[in-house]
PDB file of N, CA and C in Angstrom:
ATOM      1  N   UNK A   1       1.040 -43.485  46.559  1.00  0.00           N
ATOM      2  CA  UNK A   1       0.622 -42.191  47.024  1.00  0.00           C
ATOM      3  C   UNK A   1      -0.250 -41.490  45.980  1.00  0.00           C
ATOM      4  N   UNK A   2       0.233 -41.497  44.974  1.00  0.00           N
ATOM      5  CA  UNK A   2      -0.604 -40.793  43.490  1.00  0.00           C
ATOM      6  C   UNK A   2      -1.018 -41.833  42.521  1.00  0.00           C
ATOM      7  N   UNK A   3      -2.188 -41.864  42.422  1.00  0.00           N
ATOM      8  CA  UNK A   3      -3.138 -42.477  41.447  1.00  0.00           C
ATOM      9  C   UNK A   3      -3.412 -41.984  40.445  1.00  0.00           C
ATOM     10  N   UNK A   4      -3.086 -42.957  39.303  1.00  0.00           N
ATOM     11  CA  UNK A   4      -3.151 -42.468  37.666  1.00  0.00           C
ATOM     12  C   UNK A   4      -4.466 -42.372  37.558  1.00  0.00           C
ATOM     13  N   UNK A   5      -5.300 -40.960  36.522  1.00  0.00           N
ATOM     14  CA  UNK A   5      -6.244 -41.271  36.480  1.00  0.00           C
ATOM     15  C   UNK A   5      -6.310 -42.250  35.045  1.00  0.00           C
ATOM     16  N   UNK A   6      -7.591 -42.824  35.170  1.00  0.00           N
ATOM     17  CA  UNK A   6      -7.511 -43.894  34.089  1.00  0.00           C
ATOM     18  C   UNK A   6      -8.986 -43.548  33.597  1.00  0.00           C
ATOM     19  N   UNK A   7      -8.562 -43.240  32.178  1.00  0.00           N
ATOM     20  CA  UNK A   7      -9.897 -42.779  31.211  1.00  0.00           C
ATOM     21  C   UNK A   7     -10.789 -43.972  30.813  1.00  0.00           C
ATOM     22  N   UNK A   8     -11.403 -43.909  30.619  1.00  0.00           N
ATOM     23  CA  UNK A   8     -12.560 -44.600  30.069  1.00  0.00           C
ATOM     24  C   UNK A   8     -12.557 -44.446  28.430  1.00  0.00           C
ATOM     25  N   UNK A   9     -13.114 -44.969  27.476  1.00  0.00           N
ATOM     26  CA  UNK A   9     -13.365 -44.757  26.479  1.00  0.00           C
ATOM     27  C   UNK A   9     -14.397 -43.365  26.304  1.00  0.00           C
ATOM     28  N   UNK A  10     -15.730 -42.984  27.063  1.00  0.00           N
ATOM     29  CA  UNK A  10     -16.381 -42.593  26.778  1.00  0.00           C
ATOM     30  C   UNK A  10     -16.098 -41.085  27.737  1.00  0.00           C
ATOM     31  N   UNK A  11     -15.032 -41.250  28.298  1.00  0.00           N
ATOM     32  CA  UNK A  11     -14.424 -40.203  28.873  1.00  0.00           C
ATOM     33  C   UNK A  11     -13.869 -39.259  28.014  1.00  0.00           C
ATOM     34  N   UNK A  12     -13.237 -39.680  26.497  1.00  0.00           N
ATOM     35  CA  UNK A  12     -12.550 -38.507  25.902  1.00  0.00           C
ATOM     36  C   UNK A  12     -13.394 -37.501  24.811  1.00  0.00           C
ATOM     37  N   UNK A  13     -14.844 -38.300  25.315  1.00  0.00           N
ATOM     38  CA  UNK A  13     -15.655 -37.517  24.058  1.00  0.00           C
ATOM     39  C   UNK A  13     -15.604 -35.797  24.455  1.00  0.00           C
ATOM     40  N   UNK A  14     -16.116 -35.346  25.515  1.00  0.00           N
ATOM     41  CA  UNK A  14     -16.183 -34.036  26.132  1.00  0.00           C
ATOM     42  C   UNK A  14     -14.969 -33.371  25.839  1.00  0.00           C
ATOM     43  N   UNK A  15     -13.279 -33.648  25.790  1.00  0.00           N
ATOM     44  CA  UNK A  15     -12.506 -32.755  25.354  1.00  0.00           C
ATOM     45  C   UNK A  15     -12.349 -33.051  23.826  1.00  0.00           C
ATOM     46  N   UNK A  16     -12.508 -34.059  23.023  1.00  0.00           N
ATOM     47  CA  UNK A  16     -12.568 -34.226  21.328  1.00  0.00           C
ATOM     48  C   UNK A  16     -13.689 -33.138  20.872  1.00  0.00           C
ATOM     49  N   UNK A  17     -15.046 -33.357  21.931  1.00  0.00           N
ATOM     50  CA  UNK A  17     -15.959 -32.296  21.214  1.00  0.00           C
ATOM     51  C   UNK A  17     -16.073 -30.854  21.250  1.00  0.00           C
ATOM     52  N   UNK A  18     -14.586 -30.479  22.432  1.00  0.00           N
ATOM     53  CA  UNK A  18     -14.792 -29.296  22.456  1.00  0.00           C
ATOM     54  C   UNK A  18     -14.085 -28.614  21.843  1.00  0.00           C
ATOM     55  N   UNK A  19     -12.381 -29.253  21.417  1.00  0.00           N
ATOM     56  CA  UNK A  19     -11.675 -29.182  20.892  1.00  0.00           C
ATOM     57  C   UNK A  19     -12.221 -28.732  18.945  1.00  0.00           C
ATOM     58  N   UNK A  20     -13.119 -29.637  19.420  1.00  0.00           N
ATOM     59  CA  UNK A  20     -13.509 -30.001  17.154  1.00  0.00           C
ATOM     60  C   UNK A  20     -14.574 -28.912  17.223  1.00  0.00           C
ATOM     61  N   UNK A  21     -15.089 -27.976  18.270  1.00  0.00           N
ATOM     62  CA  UNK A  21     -16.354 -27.330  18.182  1.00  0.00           C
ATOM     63  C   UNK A  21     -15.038 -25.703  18.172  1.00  0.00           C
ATOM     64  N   UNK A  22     -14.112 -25.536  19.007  1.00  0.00           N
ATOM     65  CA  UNK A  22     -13.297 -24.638  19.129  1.00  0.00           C
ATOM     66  C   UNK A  22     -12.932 -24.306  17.690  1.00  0.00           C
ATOM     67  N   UNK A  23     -11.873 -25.189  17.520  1.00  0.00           N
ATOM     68  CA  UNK A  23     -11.472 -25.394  15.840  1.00  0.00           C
ATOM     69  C   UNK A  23     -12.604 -24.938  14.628  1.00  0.00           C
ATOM     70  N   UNK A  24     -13.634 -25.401  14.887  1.00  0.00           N
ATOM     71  CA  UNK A  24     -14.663 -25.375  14.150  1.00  0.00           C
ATOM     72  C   UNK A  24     -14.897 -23.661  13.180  1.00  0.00           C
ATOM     73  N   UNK A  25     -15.142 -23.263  14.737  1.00  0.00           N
ATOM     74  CA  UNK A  25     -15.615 -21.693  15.454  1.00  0.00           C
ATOM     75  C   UNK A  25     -14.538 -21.012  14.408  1.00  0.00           C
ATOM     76  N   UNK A  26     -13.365 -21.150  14.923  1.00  0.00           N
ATOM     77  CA  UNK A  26     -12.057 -20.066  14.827  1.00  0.00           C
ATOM     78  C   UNK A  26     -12.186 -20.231  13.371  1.00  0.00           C
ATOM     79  N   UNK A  27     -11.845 -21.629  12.252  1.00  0.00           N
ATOM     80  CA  UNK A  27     -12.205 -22.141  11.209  1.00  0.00           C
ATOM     81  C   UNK A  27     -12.828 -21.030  10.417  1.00  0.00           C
ATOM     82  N   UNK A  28     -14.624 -21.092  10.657  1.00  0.00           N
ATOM     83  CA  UNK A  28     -15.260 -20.021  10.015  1.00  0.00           C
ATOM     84  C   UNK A  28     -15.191 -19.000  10.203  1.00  0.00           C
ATOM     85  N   UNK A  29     -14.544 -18.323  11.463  1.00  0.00           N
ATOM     86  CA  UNK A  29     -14.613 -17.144  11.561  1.00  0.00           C
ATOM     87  C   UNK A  29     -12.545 -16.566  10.501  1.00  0.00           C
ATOM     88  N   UNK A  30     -12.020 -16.985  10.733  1.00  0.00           N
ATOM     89  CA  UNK A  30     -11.077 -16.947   9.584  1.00  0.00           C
ATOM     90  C   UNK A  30     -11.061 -16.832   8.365  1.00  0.00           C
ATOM     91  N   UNK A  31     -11.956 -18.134   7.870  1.00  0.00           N
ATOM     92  CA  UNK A  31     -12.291 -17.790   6.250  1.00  0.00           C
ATOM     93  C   UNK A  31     -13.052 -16.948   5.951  1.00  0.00           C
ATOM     94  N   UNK A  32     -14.408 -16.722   6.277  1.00  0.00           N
ATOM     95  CA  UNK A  32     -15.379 -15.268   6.488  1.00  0.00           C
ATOM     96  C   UNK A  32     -14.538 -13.969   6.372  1.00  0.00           C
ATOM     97  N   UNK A  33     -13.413 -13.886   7.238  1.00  0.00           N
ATOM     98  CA  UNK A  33     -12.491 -12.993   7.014  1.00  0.00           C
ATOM     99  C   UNK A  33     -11.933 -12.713   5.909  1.00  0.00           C
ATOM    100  N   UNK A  34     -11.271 -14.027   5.669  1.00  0.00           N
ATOM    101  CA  UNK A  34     -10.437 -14.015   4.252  1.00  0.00           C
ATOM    102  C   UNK A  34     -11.345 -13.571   2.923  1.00  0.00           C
ATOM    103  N   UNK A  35     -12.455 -14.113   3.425  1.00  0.00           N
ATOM    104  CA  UNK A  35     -13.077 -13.957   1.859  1.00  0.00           C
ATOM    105  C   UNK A  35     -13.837 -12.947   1.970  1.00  0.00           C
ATOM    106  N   UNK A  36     -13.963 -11.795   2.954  1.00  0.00           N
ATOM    107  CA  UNK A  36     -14.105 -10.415   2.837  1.00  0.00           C
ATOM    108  C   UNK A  36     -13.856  -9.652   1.854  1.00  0.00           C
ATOM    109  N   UNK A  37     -14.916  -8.877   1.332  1.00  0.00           N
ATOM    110  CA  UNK A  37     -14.617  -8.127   0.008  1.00  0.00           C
ATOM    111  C   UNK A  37     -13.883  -6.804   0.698  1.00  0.00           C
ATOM    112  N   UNK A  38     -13.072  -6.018   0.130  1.00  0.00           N
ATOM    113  CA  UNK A  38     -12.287  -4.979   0.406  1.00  0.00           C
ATOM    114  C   UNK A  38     -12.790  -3.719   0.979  1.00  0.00           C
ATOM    115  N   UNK A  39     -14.120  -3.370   0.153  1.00  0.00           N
ATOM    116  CA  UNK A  39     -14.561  -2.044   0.591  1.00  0.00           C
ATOM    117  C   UNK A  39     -15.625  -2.437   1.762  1.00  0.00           C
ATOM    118  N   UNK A  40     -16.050  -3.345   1.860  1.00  0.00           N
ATOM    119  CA  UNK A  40     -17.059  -3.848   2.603  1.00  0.00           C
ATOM    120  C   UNK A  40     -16.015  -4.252   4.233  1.00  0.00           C
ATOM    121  N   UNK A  41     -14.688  -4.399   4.193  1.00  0.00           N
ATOM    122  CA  UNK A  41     -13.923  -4.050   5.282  1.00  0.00           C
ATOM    123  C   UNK A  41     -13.630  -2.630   5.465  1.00  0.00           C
ATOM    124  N   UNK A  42     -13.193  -2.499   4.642  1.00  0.00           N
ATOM    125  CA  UNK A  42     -12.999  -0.824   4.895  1.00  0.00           C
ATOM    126  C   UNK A  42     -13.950  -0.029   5.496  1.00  0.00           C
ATOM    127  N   UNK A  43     -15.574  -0.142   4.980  1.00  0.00           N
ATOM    128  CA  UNK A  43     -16.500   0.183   5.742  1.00  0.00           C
ATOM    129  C   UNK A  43     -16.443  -0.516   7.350  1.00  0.00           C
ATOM    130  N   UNK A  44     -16.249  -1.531   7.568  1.00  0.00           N
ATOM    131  CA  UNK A  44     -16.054  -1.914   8.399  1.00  0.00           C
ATOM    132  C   UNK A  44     -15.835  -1.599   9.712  1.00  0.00           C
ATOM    133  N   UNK A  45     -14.292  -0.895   8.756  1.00  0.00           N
ATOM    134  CA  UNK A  45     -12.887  -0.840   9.822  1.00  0.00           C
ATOM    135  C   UNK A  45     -13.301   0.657  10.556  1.00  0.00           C
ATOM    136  N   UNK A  46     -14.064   1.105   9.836  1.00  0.00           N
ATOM    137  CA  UNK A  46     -14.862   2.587  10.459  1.00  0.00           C
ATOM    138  C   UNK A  46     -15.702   2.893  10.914  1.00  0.00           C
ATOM    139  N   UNK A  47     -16.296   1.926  11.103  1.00  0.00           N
ATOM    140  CA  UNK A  47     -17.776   1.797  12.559  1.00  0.00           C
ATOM    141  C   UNK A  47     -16.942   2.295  13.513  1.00  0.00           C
ATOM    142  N   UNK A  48     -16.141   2.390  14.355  1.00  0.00           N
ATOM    143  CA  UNK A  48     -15.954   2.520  15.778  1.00  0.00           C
ATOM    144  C   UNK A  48     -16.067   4.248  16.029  1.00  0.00           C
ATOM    145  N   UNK A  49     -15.059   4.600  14.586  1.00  0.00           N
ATOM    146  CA  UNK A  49     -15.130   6.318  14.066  1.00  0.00           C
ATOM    147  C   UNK A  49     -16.417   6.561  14.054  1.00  0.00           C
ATOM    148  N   UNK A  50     -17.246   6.139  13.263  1.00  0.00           N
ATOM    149  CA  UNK A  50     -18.385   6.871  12.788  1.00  0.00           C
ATOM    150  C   UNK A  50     -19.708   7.647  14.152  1.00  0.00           C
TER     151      UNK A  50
END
């Protein structure tokens, strides 16, 4: 009644590349964060006020 689907080799590239492009993304946008200088957030954090 139900048929396994059955991958191909060249089938798993599209979720590996989106996966490693996701990761990627979040990755730099994290460290960029981290390595934020203090007052240069603080200015930051007050755009929405200003």
């Amino acid at each position: 009644m139900y048929k396994r689907i059955i991958y191909e080799n060249w089938h798993l590239v599209v979720p590996v590349l989106s996966f490693a492009t996701t990761v990627l993304v979040f990755g730099i946008m994290t460290v960029r964060g981290m390595l934020l200088r203090k007052d240069k957030a603080a200015r930051m954090s007050n755009l929405p006020l200003e």
